[in-house]
Protein backbone atom coordinates (compact mmCIF):
# COMPACT_ATOMS: atom_id res chain seq x y z
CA UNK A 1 160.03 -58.09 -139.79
CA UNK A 2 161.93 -58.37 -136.80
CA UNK A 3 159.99 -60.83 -135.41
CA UNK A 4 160.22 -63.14 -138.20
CA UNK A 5 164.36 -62.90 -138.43
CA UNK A 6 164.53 -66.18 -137.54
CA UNK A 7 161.96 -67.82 -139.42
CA UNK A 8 162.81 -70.76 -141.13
CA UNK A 9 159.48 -70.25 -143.85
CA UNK A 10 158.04 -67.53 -144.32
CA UNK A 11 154.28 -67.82 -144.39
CA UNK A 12 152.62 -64.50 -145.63
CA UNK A 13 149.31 -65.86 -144.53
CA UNK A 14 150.52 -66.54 -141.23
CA UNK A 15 152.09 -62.95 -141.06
CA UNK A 16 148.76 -61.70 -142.81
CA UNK A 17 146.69 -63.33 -140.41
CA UNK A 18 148.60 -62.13 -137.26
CA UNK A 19 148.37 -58.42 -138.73
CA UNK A 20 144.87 -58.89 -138.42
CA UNK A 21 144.83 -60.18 -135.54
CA UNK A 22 146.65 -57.84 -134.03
CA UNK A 23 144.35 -54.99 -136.12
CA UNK A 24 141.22 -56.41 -134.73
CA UNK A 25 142.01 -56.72 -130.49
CA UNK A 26 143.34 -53.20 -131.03
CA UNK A 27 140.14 -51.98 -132.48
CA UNK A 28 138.34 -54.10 -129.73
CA UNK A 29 140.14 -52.55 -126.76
CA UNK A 30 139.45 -49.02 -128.36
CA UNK A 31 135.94 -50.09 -129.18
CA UNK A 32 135.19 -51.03 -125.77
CA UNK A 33 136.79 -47.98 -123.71
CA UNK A 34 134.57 -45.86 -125.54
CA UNK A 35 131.70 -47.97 -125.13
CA UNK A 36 132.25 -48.26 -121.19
CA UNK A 37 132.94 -44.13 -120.80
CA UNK A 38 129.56 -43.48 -122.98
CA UNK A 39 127.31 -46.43 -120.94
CA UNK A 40 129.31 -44.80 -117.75
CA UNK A 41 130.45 -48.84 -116.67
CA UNK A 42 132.50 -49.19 -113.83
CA UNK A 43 135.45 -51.45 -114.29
CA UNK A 44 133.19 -54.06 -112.33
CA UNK A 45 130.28 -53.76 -114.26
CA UNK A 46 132.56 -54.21 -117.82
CA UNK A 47 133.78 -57.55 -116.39
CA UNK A 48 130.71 -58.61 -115.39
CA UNK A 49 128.79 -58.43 -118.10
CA UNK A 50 131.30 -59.61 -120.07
CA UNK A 51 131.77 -63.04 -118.52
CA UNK A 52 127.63 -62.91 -118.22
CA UNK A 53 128.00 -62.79 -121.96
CA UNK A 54 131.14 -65.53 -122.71
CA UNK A 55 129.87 -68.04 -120.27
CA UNK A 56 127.34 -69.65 -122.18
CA UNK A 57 129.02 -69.99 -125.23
CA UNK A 58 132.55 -71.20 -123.37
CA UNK A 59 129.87 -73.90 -122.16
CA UNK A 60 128.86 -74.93 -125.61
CA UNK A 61 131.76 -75.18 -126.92
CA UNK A 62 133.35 -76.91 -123.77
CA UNK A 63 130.49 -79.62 -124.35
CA UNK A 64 130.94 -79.87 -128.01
CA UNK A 65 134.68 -80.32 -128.27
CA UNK A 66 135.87 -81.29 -125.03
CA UNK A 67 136.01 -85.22 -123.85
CA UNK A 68 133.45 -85.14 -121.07
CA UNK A 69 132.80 -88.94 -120.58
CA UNK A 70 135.42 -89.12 -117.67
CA UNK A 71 134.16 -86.79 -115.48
CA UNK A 72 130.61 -87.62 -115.94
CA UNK A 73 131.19 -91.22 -114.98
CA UNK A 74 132.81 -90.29 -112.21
């Protein structure tokens, strides 16, 4: 609510949305601290595997949406 003082419209599916959002990366951060201490991860090994994991999806969607006919004809 505080936040929003100064909102010139209100959305309550933006503010919905954001609640959520907000919800869910908590629950993720939780979610993955216990996962690391029970899989005994180092902070390394978390960061590792977690870029091993986003890379090849950051790449398909990089190829998909982004305008790659520049820098291939290059």
């Amino acid at each position: 609510m505080i936040g929003g003082i100064n909102d010139l419209n209100f959305s309550f599916f933006g503010y919905a949305w954001m609640m959520v959002n907000c919800m869910s990366a908590a629950f993720y951060g939780l979610y993955m601290r216990r996962s690391i201490k029970r899989m005994d991860f180092r902070d390394f090994d978390s960061v590792f595997y977690n870029n091993i994991i986003a890379t090849p999806i950051l790449l398909l969607l990089s190829f998909l949406v982004e305008d790659w006919r520049g820098f291939l004809a290059d």
